[in-house]
C-alpha atoms as a PDB file:
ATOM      1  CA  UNK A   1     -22.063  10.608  22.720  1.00  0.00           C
ATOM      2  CA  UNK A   2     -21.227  14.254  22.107  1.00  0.00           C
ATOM      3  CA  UNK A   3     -18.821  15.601  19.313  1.00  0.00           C
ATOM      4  CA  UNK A   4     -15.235  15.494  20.871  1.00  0.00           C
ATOM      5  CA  UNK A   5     -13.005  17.215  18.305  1.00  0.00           C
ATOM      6  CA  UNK A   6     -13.604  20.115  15.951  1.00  0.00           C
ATOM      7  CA  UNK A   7     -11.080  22.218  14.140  1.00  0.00           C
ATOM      8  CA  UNK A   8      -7.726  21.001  12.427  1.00  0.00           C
ATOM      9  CA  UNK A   9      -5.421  18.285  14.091  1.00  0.00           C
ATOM     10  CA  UNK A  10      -1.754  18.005  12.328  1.00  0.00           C
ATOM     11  CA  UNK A  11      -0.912  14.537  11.776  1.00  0.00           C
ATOM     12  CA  UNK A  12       2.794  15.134  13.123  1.00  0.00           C
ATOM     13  CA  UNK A  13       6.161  14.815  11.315  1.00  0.00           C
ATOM     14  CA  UNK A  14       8.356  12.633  13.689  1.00  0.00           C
ATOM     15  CA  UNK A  15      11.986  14.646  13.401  1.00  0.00           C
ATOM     16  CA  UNK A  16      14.879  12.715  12.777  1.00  0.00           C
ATOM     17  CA  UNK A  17      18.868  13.417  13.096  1.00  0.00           C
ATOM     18  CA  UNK A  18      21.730  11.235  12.502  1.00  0.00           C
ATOM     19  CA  UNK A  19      18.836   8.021  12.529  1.00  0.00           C
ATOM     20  CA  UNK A  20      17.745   8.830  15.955  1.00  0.00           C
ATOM     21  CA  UNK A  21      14.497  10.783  17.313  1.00  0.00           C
ATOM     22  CA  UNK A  22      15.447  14.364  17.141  1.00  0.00           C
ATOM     23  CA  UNK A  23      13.525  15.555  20.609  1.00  0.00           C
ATOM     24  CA  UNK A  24      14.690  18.769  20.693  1.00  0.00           C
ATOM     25  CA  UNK A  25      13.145  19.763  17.424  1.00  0.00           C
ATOM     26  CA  UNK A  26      10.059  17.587  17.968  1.00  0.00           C
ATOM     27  CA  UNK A  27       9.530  19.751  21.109  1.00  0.00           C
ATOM     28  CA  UNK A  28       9.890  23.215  19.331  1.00  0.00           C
ATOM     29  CA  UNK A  29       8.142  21.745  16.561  1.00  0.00           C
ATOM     30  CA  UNK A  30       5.251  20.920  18.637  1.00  0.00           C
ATOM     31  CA  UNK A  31       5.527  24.439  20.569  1.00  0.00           C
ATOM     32  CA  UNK A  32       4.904  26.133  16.877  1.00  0.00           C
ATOM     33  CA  UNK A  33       1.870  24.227  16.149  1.00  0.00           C
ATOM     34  CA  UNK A  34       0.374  25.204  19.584  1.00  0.00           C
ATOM     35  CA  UNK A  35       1.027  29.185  18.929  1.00  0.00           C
ATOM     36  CA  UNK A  36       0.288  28.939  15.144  1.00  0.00           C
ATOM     37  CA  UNK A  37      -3.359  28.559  16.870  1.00  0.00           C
ATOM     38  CA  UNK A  38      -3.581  24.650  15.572  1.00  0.00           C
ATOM     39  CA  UNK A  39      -6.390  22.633  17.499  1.00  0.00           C
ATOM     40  CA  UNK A  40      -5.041  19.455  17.981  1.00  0.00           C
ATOM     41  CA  UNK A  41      -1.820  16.988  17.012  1.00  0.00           C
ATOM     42  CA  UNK A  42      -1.788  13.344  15.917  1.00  0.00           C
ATOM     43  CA  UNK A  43       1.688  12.106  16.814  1.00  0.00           C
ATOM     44  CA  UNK A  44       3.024   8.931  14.774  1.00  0.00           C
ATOM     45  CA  UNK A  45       0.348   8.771  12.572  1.00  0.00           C
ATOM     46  CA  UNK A  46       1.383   8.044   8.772  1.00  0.00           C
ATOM     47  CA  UNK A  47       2.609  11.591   8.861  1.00  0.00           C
ATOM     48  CA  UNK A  48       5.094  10.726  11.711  1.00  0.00           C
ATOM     49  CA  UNK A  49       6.539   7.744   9.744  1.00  0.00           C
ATOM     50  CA  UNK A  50       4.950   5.097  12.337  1.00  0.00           C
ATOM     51  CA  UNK A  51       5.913   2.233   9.737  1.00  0.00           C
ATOM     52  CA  UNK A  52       9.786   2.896  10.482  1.00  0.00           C
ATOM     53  CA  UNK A  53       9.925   3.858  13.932  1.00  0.00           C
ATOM     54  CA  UNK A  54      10.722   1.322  15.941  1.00  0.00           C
ATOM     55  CA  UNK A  55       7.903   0.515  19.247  1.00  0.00           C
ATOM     56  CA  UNK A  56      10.233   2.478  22.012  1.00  0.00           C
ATOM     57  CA  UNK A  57      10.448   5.634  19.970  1.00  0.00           C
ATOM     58  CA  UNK A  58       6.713   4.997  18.888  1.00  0.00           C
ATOM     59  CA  UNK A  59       5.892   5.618  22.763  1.00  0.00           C
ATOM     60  CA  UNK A  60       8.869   7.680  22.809  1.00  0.00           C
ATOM     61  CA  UNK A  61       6.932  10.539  20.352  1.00  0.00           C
ATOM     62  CA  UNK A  62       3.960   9.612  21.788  1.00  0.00           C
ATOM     63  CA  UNK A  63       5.150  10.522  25.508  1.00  0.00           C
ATOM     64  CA  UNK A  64       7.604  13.869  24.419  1.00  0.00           C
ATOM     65  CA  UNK A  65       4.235  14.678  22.513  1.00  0.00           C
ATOM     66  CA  UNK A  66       1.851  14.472  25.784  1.00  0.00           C
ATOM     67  CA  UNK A  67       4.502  16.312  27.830  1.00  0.00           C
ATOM     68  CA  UNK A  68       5.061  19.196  25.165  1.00  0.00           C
ATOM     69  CA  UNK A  69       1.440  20.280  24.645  1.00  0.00           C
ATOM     70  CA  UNK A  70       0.647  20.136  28.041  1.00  0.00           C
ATOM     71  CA  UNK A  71      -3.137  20.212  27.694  1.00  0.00           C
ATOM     72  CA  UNK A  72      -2.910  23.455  25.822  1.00  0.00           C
ATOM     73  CA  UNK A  73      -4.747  21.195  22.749  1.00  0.00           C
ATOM     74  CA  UNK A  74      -5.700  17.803  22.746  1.00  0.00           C
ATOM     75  CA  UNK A  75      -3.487  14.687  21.626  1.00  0.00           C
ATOM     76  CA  UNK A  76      -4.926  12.109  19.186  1.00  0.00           C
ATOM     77  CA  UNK A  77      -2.212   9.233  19.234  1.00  0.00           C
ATOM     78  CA  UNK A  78      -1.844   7.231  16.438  1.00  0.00           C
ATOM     79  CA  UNK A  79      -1.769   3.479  17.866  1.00  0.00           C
ATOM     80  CA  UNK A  80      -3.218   1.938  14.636  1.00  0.00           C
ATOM     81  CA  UNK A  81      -1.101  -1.932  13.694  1.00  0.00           C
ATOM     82  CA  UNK A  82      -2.566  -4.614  11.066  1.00  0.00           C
ATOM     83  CA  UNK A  83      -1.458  -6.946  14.375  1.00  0.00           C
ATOM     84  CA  UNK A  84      -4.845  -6.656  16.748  1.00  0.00           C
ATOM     85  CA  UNK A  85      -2.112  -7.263  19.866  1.00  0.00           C
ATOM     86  CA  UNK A  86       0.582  -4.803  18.867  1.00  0.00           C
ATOM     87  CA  UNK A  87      -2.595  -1.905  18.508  1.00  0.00           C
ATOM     88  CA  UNK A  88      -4.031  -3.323  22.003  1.00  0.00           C
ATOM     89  CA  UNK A  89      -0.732  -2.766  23.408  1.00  0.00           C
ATOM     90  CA  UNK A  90       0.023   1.291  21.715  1.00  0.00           C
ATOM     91  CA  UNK A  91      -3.027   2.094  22.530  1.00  0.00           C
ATOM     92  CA  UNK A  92      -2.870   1.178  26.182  1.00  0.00           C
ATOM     93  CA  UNK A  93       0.291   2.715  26.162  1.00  0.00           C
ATOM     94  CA  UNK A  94      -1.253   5.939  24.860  1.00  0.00           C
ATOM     95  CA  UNK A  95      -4.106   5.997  27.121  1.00  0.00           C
ATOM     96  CA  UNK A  96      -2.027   5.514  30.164  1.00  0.00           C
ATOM     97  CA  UNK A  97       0.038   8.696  29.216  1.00  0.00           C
ATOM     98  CA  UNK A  98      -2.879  10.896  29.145  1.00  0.00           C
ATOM     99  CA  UNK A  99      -3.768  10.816  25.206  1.00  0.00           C
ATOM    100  CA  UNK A 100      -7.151  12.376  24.537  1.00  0.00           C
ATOM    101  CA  UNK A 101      -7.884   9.791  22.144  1.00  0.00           C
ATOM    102  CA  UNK A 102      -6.327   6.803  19.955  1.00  0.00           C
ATOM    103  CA  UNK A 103      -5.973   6.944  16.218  1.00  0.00           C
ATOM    104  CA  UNK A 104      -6.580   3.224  14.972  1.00  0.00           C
ATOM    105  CA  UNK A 105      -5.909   2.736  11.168  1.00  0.00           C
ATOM    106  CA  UNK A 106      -7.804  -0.515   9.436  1.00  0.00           C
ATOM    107  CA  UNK A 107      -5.098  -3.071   9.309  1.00  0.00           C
ATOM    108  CA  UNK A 108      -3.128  -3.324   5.939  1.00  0.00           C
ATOM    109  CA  UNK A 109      -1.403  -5.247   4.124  1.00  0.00           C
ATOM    110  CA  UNK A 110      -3.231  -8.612   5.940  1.00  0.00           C
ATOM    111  CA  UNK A 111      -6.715  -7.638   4.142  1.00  0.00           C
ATOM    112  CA  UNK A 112      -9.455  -8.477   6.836  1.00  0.00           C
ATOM    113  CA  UNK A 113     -12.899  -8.260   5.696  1.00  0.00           C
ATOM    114  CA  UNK A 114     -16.011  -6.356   7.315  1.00  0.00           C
ATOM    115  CA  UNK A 115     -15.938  -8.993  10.106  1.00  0.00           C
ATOM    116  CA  UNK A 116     -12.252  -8.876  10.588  1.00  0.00           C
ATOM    117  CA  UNK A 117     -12.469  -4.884  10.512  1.00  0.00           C
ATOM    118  CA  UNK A 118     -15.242  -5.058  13.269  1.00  0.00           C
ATOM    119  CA  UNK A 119     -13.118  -7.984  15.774  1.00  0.00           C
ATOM    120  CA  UNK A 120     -10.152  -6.397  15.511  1.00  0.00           C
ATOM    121  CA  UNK A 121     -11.668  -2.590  16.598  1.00  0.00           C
ATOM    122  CA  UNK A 122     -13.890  -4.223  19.268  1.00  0.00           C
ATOM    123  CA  UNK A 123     -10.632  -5.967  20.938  1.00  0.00           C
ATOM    124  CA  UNK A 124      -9.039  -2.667  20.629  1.00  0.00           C
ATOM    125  CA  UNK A 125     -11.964  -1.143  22.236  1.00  0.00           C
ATOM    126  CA  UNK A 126     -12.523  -3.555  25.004  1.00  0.00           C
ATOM    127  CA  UNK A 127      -9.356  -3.737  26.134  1.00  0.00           C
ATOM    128  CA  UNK A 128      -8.775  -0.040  26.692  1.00  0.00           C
ATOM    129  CA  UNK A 129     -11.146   3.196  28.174  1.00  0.00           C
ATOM    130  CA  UNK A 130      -9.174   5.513  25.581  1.00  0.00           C
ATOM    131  CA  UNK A 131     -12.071   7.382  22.841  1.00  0.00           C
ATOM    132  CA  UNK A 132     -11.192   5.462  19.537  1.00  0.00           C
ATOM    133  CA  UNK A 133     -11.032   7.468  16.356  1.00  0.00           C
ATOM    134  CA  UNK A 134     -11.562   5.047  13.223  1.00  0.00           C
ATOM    135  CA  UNK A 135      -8.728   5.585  10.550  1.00  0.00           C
ATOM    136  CA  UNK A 136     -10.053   4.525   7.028  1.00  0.00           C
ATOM    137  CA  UNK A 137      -7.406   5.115   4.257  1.00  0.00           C
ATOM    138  CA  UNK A 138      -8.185   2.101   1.408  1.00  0.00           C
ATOM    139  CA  UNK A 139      -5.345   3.981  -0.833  1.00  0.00           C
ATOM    140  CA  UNK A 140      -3.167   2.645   1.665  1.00  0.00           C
ATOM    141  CA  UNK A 141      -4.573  -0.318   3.790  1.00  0.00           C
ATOM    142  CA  UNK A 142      -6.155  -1.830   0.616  1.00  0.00           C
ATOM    143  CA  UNK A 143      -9.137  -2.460   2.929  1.00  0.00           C
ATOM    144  CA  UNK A 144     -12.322  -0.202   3.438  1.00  0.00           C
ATOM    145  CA  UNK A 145     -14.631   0.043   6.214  1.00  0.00           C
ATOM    146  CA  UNK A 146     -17.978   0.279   4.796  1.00  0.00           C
ATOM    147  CA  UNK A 147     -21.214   1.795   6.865  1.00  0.00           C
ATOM    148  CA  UNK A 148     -22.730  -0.908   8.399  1.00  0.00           C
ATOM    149  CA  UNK A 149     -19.536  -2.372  10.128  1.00  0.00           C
ATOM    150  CA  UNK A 150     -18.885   1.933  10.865  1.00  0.00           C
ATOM    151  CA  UNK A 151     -22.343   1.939  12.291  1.00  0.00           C
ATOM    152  CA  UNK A 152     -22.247  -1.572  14.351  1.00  0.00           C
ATOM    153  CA  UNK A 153     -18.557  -0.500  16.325  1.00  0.00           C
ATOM    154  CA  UNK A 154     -19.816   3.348  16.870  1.00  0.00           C
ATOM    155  CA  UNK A 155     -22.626   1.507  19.513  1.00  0.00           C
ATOM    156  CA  UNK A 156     -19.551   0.406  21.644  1.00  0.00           C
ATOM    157  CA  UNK A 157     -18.943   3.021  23.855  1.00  0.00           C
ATOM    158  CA  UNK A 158     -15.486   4.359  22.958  1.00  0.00           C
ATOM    159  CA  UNK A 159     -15.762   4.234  19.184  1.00  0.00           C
ATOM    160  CA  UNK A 160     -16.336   8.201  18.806  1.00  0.00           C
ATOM    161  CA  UNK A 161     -15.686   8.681  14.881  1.00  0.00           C
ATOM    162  CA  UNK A 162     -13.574   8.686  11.767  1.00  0.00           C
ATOM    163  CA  UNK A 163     -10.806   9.854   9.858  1.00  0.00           C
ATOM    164  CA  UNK A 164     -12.036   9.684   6.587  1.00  0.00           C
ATOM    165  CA  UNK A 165      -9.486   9.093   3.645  1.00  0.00           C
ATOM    166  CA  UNK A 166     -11.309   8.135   1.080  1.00  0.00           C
ATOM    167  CA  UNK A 167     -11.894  11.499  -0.878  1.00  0.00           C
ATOM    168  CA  UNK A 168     -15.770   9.949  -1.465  1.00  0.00           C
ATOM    169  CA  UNK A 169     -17.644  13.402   0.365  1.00  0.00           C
ATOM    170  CA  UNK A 170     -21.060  11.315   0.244  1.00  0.00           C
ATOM    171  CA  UNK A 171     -19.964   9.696   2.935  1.00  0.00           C
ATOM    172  CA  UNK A 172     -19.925  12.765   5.015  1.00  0.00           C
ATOM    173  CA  UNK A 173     -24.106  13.111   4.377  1.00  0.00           C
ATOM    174  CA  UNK A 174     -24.401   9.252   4.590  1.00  0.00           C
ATOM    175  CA  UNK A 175     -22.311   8.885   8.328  1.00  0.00           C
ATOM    176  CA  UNK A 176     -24.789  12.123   9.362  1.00  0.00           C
ATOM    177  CA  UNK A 177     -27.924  10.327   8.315  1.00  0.00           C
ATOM    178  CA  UNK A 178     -27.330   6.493   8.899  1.00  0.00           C
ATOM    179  CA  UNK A 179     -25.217   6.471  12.012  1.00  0.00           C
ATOM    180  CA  UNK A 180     -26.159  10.005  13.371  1.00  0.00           C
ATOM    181  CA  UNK A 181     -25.064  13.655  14.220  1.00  0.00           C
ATOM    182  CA  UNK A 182     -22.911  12.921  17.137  1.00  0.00           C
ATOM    183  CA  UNK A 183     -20.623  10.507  15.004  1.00  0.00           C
ATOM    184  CA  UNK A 184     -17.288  12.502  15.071  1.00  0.00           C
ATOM    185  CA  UNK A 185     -16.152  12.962  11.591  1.00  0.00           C
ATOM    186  CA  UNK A 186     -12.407  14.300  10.755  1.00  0.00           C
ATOM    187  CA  UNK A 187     -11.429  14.484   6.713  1.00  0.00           C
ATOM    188  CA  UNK A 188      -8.536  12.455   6.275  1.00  0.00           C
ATOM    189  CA  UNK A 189      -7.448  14.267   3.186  1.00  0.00           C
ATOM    190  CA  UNK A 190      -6.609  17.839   2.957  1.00  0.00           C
ATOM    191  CA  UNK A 191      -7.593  18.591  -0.757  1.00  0.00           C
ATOM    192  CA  UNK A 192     -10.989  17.911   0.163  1.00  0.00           C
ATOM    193  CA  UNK A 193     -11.553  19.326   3.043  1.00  0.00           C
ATOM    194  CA  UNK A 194     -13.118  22.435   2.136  1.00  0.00           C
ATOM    195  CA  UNK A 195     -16.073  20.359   0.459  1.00  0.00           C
ATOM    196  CA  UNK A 196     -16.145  17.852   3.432  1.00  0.00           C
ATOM    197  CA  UNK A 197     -16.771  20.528   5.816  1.00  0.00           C
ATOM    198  CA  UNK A 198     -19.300  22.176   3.687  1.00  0.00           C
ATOM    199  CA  UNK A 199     -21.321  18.916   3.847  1.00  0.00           C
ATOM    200  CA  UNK A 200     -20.999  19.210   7.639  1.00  0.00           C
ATOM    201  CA  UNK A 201     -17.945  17.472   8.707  1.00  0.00           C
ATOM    202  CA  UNK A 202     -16.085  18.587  12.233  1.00  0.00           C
ATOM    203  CA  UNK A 203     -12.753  18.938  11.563  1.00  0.00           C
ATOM    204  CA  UNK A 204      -9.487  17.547   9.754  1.00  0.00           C
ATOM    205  CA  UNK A 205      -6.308  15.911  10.832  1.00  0.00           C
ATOM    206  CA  UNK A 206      -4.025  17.720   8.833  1.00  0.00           C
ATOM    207  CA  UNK A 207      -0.408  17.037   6.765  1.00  0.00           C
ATOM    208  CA  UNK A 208      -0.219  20.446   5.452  1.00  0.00           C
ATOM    209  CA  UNK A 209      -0.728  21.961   8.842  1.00  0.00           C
ATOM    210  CA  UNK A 210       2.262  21.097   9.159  1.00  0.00           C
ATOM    211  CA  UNK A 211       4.115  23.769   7.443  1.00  0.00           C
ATOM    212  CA  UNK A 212       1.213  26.348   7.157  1.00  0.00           C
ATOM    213  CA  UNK A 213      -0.687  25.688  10.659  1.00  0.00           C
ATOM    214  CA  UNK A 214      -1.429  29.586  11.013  1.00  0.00           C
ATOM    215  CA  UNK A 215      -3.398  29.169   7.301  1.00  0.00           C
ATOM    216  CA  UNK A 216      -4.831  26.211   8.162  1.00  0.00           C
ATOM    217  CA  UNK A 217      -6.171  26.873  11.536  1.00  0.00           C
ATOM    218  CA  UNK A 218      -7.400  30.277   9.950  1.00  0.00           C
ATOM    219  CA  UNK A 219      -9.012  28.286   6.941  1.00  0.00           C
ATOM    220  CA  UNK A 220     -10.672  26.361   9.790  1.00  0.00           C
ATOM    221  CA  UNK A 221     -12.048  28.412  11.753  1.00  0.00           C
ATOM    222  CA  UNK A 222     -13.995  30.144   8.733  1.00  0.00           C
ATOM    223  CA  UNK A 223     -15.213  26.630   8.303  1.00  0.00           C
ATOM    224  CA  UNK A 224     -16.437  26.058  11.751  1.00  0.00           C
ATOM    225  CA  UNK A 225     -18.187  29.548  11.464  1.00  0.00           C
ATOM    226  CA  UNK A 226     -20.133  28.937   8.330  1.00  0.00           C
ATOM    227  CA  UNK A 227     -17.708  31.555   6.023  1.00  0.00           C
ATOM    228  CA  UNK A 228     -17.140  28.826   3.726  1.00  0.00           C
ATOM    229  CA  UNK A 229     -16.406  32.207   0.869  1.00  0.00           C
ATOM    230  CA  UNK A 230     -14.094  33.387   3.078  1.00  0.00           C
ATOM    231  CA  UNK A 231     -12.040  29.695   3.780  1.00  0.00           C
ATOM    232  CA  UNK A 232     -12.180  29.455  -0.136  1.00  0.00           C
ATOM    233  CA  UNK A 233      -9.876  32.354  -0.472  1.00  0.00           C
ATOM    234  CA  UNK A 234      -7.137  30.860   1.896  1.00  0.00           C
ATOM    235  CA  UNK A 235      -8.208  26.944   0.011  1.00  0.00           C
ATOM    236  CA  UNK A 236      -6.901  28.396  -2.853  1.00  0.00           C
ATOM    237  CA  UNK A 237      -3.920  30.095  -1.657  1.00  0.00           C
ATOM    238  CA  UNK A 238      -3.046  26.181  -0.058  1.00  0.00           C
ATOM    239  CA  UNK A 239      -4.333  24.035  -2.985  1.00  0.00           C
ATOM    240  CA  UNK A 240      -0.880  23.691  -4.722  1.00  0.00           C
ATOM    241  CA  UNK A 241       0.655  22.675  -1.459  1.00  0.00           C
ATOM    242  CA  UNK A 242      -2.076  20.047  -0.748  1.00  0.00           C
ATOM    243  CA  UNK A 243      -1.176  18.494  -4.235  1.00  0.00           C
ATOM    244  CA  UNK A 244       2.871  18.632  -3.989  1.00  0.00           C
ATOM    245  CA  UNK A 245       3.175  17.598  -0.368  1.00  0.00           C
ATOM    246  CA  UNK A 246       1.938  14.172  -2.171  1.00  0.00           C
ATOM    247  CA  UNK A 247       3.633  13.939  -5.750  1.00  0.00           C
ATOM    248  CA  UNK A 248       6.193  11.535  -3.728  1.00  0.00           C
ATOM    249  CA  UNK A 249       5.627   9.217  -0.858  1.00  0.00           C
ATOM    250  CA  UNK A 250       4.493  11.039   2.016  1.00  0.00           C
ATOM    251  CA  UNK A 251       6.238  12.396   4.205  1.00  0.00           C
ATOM    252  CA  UNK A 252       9.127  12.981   1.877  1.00  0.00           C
ATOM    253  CA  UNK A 253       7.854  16.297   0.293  1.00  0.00           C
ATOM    254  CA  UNK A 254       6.561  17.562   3.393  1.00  0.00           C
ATOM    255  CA  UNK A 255       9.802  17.268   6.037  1.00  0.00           C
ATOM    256  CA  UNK A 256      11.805  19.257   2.795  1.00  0.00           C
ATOM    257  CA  UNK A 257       9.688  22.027   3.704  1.00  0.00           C
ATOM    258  CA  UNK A 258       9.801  21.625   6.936  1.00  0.00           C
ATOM    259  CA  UNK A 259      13.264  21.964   6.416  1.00  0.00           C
ATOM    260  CA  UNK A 260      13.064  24.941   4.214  1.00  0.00           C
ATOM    261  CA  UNK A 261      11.676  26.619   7.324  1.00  0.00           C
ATOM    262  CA  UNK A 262      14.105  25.857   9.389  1.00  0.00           C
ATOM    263  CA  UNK A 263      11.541  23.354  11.770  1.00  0.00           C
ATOM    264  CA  UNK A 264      13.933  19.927  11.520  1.00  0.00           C
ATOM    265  CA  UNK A 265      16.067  18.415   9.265  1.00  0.00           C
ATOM    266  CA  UNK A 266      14.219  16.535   6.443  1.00  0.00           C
ATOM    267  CA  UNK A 267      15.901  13.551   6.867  1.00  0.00           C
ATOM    268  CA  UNK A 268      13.537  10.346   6.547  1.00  0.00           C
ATOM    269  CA  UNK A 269      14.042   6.670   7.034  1.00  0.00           C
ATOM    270  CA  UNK A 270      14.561   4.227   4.463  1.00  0.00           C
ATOM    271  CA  UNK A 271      12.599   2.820   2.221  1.00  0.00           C
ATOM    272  CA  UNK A 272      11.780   6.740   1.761  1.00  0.00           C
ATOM    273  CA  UNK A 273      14.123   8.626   0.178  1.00  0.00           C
ATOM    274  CA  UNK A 274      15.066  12.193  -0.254  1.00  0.00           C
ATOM    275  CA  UNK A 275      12.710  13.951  -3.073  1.00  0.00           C
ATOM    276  CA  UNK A 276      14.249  14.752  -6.474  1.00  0.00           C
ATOM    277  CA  UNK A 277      15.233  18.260  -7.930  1.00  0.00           C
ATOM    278  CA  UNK A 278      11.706  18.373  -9.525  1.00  0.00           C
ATOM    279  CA  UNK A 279       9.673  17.817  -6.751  1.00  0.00           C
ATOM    280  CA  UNK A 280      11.525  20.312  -4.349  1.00  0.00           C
ATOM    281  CA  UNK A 281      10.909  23.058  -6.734  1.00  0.00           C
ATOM    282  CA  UNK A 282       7.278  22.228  -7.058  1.00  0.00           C
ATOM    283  CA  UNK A 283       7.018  22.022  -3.511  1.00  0.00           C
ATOM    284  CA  UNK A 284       9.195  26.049  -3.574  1.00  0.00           C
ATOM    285  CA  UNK A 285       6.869  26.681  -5.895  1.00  0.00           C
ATOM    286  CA  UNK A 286       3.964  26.060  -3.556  1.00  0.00           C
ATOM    287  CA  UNK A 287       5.227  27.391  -0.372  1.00  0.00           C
ATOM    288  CA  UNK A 288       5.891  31.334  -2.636  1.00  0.00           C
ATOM    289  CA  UNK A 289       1.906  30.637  -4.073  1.00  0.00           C
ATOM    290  CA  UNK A 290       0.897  30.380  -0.227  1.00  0.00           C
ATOM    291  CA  UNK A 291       3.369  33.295   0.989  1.00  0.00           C
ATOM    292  CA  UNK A 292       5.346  30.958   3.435  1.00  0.00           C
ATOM    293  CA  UNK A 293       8.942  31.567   1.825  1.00  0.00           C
END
């Protein structure tokens, strides 16, 4: 196996207007990521509001998503479900529309344990040729992966890596050693990822990309080149934005400054709400420390 994905993936805000799929602004949307010099997109991810969207606009964002980047960067689908047949099925889906590789969260809410974790990725795997990026988030799944199960599904052939969103940058040096240096690793978690990269990690799939792409592709690419002084400088400039994009449920924050920029409307789907006065001005507050308003 060889290292697939480098650089910074943005886990993809799904656009919404009057409660349907707003395509024309997911299009455009997509088009700036590609020029702000972004890597890679993850559409429908947690990002994209996958828990409210129903399966037809799932493939739906998935499909418009394919289409819009047009191999310019690759396309890491998210296809994750805590139902083993529903991720079978997305992930087929995504692999038959040319997706470069499925995102496949550990399933939540139903708490399997290590043996659970490993069945229900080896189905996944099995019954599909796609590459298979791990997604381990216990903050929201309640369930997490530990190495040995990580190291038993990465000898199936299309198990390439993780996103990691645990925050725990050990794990970085442990994956490296224990399961080896062609295990794909992706930070999960933005506020971290300057110190996951600096223990040698490959990439990140992003949320804050997704109003500062040009930053965070620049921040990046220091990264990938060893300038981990210079990457600091823009860390910093992007640190209070990586805390407010997440002082309410995700992606609430995020789509009002999306808004503020004029990429979609930040309309969200219930049981998300619109963000309160306090939050948007932290969030202003964030976007004038980073220079994007």
């Amino acid at each position: 196996k060889y290292i697939m994905f480098k650089g910074v993936f943005t886990a993809l805000l799904t656009p919404f207007k009057n409660g349907e799929l707003d395509e024309v602004s997911f299009r455009s949307f997509i088009d700036f990521q590609i020029e702000s010099g972004i890597h890679g997109l993850v559409p429908v991810g947690t990002t994209g509001e996958s828990p409210t969207v129903s399966h037809d606009e799932h493939k739906l964002a998935v499909e418009i998503c394919i289409d819009q980047a047009n191999k310019k960067v690759p396309v890491i689908a998210g296809t994750g479900s805590n139902n083993t047949a529903e991720a079978i099925e997305l992930t087929n889906h995504a692999c038959e529309k040319g997706a470069d590789a499925a995102l496949v969260v550990t399933p939540y809410y139903n708490k399997p344990n290590q043996e659970g974790l490993y069945a229900h990725y080896k189905a996944i795997a099995e019954n599909s040729d796609i590459p298979i990026v791990i997604y381990n988030i216990p903050g929201r799944s309640i369930v997490d992966m530990n190495l040995e199960t990580m190291n038993k599904l990465f000898q199936i052939k299309n198990i390439i890596g993780v996103k990691d969103a645990t925050s725990d940058i050990s794990r970085v040096f442990k994956y490296k050693s224990i399961i080896g240096d062609s295990f794909n690793q992706l930070s999960g978690e933005d506020a971290t990822t300057l110190a996951y990269m600096t223990y040698g990690g490959h990439g990140s799939i992003s949320v804050t990309s997704n109003i500062a792409p040009k930053l965070c592709s620049d921040f990046m690419n220091l990264c990938l080149a060893g300038k981990f002084d210079e990457a600091s400088k823009i860390n910093d400039k992007l640190m209070k934005l990586h805390e407010c994009l997440f002082l309410e449920p995700s992606p609430g924050p995020v789509k009002y400054a999306a808004e503020k920029l004029g990429l979609m409307s930040s309309e969200l789907r219930l049981p998300l709400v619109e963000i309160s006065k306090n939050t948007k001005d932290r969030v202003d507050e964030a976007m004038k420390f980073a220079s994007l308003i």
